[in-house]
PDB file of N, CA and C in Angstrom:
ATOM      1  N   UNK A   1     -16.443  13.427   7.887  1.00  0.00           N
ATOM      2  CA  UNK A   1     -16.073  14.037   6.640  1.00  0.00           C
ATOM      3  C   UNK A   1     -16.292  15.546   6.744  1.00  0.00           C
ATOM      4  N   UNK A   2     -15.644  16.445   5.989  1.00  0.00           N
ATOM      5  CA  UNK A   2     -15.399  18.012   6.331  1.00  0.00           C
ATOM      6  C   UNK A   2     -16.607  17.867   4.727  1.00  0.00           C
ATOM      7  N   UNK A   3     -17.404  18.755   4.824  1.00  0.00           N
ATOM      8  CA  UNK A   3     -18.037  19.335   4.161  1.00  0.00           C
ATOM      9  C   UNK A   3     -18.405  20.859   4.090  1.00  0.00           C
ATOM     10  N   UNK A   4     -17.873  21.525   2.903  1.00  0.00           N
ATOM     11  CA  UNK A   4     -18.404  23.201   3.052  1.00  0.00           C
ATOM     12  C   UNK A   4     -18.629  23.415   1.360  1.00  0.00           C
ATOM     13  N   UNK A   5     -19.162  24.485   1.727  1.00  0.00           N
ATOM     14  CA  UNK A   5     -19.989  25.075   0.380  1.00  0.00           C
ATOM     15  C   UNK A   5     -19.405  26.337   0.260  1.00  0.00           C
ATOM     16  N   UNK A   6     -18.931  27.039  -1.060  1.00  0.00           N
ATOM     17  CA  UNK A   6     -18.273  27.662  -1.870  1.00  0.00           C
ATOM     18  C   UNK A   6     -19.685  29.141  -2.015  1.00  0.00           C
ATOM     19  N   UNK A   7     -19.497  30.095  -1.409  1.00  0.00           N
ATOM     20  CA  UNK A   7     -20.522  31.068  -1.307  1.00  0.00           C
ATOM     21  C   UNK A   7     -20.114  32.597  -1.572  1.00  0.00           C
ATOM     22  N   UNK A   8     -20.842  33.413  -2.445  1.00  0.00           N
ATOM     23  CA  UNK A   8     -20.229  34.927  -2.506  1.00  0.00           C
ATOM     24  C   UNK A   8     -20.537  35.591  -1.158  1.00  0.00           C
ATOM     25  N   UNK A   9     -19.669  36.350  -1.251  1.00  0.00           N
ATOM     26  CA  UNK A   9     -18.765  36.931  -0.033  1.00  0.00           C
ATOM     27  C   UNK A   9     -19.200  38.386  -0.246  1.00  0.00           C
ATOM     28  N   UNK A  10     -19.102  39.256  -1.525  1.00  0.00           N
ATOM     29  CA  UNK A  10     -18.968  40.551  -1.828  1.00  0.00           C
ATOM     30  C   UNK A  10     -19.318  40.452  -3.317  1.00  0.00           C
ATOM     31  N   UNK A  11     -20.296  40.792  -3.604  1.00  0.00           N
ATOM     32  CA  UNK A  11     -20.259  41.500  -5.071  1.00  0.00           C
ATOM     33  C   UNK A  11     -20.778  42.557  -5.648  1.00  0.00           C
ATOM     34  N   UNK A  12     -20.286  43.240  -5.122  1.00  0.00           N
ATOM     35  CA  UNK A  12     -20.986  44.918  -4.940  1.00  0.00           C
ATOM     36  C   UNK A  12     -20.542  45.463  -6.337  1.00  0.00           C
ATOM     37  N   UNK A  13     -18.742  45.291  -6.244  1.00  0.00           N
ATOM     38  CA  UNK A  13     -18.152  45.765  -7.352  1.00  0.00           C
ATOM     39  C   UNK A  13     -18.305  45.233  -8.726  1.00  0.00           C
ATOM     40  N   UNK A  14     -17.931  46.056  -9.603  1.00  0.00           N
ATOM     41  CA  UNK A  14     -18.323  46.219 -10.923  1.00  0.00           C
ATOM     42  C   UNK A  14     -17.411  44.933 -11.750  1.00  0.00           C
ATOM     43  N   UNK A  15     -16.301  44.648 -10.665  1.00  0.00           N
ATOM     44  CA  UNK A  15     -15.021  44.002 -11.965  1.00  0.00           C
ATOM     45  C   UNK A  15     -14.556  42.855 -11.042  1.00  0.00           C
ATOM     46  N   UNK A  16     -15.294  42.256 -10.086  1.00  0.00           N
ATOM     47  CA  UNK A  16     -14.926  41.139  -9.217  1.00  0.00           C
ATOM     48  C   UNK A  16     -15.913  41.150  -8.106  1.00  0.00           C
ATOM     49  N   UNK A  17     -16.265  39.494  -7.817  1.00  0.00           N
ATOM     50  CA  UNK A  17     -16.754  38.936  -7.094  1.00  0.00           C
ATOM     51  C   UNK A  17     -15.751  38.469  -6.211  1.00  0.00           C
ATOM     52  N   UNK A  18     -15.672  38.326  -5.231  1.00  0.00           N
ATOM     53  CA  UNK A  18     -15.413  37.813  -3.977  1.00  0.00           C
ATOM     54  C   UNK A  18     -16.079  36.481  -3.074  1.00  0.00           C
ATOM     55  N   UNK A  19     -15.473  35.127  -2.861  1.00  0.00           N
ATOM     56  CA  UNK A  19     -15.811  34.110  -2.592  1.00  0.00           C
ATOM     57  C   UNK A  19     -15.660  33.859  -1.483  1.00  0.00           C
ATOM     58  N   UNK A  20     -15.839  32.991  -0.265  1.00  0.00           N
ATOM     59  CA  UNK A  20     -15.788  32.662   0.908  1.00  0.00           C
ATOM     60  C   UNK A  20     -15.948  31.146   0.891  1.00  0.00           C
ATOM     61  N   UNK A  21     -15.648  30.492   2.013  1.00  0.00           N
ATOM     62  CA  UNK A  21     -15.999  29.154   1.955  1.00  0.00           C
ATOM     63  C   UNK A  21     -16.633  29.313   3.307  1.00  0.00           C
ATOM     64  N   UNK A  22     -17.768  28.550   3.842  1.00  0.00           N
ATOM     65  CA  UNK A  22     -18.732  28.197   5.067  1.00  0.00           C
ATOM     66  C   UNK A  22     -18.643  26.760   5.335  1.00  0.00           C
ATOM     67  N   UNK A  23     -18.480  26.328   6.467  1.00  0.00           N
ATOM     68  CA  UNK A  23     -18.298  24.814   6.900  1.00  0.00           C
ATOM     69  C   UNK A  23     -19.835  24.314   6.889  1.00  0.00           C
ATOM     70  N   UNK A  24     -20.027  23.010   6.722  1.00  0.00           N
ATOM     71  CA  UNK A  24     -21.774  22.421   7.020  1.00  0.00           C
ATOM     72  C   UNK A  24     -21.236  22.971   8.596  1.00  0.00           C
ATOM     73  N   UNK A  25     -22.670  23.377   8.634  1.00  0.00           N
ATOM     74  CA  UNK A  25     -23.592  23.574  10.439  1.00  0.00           C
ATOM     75  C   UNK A  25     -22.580  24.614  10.819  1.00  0.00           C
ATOM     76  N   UNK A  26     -21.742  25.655   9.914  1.00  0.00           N
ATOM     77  CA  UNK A  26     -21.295  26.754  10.506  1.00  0.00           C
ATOM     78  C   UNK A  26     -22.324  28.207  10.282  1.00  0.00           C
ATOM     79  N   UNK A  27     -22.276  28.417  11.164  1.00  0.00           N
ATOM     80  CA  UNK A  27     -22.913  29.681  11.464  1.00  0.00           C
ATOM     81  C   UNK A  27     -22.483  31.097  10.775  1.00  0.00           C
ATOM     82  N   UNK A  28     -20.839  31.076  10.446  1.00  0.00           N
ATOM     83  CA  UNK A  28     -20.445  32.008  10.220  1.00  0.00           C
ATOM     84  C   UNK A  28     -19.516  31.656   8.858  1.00  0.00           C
ATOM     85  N   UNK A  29     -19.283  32.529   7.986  1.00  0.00           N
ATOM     86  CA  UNK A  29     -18.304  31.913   7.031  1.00  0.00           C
ATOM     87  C   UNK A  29     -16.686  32.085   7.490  1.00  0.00           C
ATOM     88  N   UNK A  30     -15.466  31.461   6.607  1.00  0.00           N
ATOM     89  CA  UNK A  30     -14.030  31.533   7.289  1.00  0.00           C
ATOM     90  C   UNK A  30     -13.927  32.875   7.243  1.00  0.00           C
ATOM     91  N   UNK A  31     -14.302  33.984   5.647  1.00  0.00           N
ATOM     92  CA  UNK A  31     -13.995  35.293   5.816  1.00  0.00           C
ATOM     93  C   UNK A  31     -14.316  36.186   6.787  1.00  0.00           C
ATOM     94  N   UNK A  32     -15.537  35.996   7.145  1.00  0.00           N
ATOM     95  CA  UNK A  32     -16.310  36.968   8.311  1.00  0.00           C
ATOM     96  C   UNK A  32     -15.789  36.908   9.420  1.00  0.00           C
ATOM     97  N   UNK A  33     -15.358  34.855   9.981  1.00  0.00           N
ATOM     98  CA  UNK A  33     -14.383  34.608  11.124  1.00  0.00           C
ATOM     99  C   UNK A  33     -13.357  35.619  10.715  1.00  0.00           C
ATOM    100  N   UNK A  34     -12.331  35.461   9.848  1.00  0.00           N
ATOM    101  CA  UNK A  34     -10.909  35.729   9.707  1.00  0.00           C
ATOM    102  C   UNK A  34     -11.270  37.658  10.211  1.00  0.00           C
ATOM    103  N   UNK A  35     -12.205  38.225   9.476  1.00  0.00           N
ATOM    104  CA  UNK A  35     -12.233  39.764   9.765  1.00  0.00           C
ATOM    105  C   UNK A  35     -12.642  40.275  11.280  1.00  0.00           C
ATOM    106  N   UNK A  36     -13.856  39.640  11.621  1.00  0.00           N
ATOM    107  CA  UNK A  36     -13.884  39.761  13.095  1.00  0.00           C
ATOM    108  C   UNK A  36     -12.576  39.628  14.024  1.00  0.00           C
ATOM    109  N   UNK A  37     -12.421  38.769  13.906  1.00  0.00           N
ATOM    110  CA  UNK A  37     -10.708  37.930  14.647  1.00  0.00           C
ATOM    111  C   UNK A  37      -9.826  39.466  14.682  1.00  0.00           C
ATOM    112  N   UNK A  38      -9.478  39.367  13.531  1.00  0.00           N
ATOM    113  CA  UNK A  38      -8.573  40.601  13.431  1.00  0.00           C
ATOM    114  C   UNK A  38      -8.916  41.803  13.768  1.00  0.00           C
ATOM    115  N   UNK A  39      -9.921  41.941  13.669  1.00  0.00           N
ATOM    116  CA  UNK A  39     -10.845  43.483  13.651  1.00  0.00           C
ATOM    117  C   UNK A  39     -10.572  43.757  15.669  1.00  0.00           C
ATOM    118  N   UNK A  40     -10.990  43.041  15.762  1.00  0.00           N
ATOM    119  CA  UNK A  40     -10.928  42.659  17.378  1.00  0.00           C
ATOM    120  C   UNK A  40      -9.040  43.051  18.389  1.00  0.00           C
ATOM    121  N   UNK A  41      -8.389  42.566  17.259  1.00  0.00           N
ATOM    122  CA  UNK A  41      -6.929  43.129  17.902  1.00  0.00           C
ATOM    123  C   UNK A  41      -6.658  44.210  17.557  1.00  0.00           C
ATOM    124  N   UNK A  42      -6.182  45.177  18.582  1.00  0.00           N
ATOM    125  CA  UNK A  42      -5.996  46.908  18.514  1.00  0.00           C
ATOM    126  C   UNK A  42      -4.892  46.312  17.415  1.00  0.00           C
ATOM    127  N   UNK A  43      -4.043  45.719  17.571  1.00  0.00           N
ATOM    128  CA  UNK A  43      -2.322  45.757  16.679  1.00  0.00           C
ATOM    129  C   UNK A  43      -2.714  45.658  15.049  1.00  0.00           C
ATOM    130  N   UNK A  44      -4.303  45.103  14.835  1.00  0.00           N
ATOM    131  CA  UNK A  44      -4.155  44.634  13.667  1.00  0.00           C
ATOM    132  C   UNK A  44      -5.672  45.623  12.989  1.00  0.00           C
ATOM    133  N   UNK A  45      -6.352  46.569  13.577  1.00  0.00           N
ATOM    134  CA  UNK A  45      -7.308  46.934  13.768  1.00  0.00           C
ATOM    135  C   UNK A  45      -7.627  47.807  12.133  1.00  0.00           C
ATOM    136  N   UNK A  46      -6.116  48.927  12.528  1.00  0.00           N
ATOM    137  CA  UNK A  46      -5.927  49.894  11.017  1.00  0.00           C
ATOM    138  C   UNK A  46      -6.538  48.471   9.858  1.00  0.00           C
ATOM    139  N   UNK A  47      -4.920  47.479   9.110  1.00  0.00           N
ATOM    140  CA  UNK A  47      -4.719  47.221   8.698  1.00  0.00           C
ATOM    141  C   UNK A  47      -6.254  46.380   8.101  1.00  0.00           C
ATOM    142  N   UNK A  48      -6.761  45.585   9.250  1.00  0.00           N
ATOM    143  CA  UNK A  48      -7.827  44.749   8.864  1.00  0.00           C
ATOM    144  C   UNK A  48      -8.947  46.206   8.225  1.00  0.00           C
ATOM    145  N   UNK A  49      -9.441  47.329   8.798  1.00  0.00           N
ATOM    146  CA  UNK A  49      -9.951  48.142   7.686  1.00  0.00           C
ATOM    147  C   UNK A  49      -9.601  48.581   6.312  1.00  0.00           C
ATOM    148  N   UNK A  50      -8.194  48.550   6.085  1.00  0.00           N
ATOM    149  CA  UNK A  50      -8.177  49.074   4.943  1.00  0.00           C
ATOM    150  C   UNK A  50      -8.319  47.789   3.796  1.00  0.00           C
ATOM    151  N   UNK A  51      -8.011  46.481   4.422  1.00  0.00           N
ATOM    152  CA  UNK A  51      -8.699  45.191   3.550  1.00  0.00           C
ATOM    153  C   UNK A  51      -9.523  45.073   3.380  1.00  0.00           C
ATOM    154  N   UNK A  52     -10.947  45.414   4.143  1.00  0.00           N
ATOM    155  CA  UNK A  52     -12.019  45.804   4.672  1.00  0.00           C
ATOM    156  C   UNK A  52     -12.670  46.372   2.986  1.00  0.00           C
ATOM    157  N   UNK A  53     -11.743  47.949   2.705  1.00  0.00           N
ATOM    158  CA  UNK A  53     -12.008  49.035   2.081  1.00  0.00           C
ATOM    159  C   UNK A  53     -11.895  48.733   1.048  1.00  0.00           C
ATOM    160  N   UNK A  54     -11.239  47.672   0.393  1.00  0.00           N
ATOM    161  CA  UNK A  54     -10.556  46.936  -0.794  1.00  0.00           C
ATOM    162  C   UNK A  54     -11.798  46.172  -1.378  1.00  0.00           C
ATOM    163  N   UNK A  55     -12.675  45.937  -0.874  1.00  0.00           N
ATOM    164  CA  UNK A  55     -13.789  45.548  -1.568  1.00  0.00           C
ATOM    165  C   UNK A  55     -15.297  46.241  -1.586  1.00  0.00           C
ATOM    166  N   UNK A  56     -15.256  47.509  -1.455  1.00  0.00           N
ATOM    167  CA  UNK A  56     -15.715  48.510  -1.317  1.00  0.00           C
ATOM    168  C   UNK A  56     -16.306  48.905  -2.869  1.00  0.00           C
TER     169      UNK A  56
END
């Protein structure tokens, strides 16, 4: 059975929280995977910062 838990991600800002989902026995959450991943390809490097900046 897939089990994950529903966890804040970002809530720095004043007018939204930001959510993530984490798998049981994952180490890392999907958002942090998904930004690393991308962060990591020169082609996608800009773009993944300025999403990055969006929750700033």
């Amino acid at each position: 059975m897939n089990i994950f838990a529903l966890e804040v991600w970002d809530d720095e800002a004043s007018k939204c929280t930001f959510y993530t989902v984490r798998w049981q026995d994952a180490e890392e959450n999907e958002t942090d995977k998904f930004f690393d991943k991308y962060y990591a390809m020169p082609e996608f490097k800009q773009v993944t910062q300025e999403l990055l900046s969006l929750t700033s």
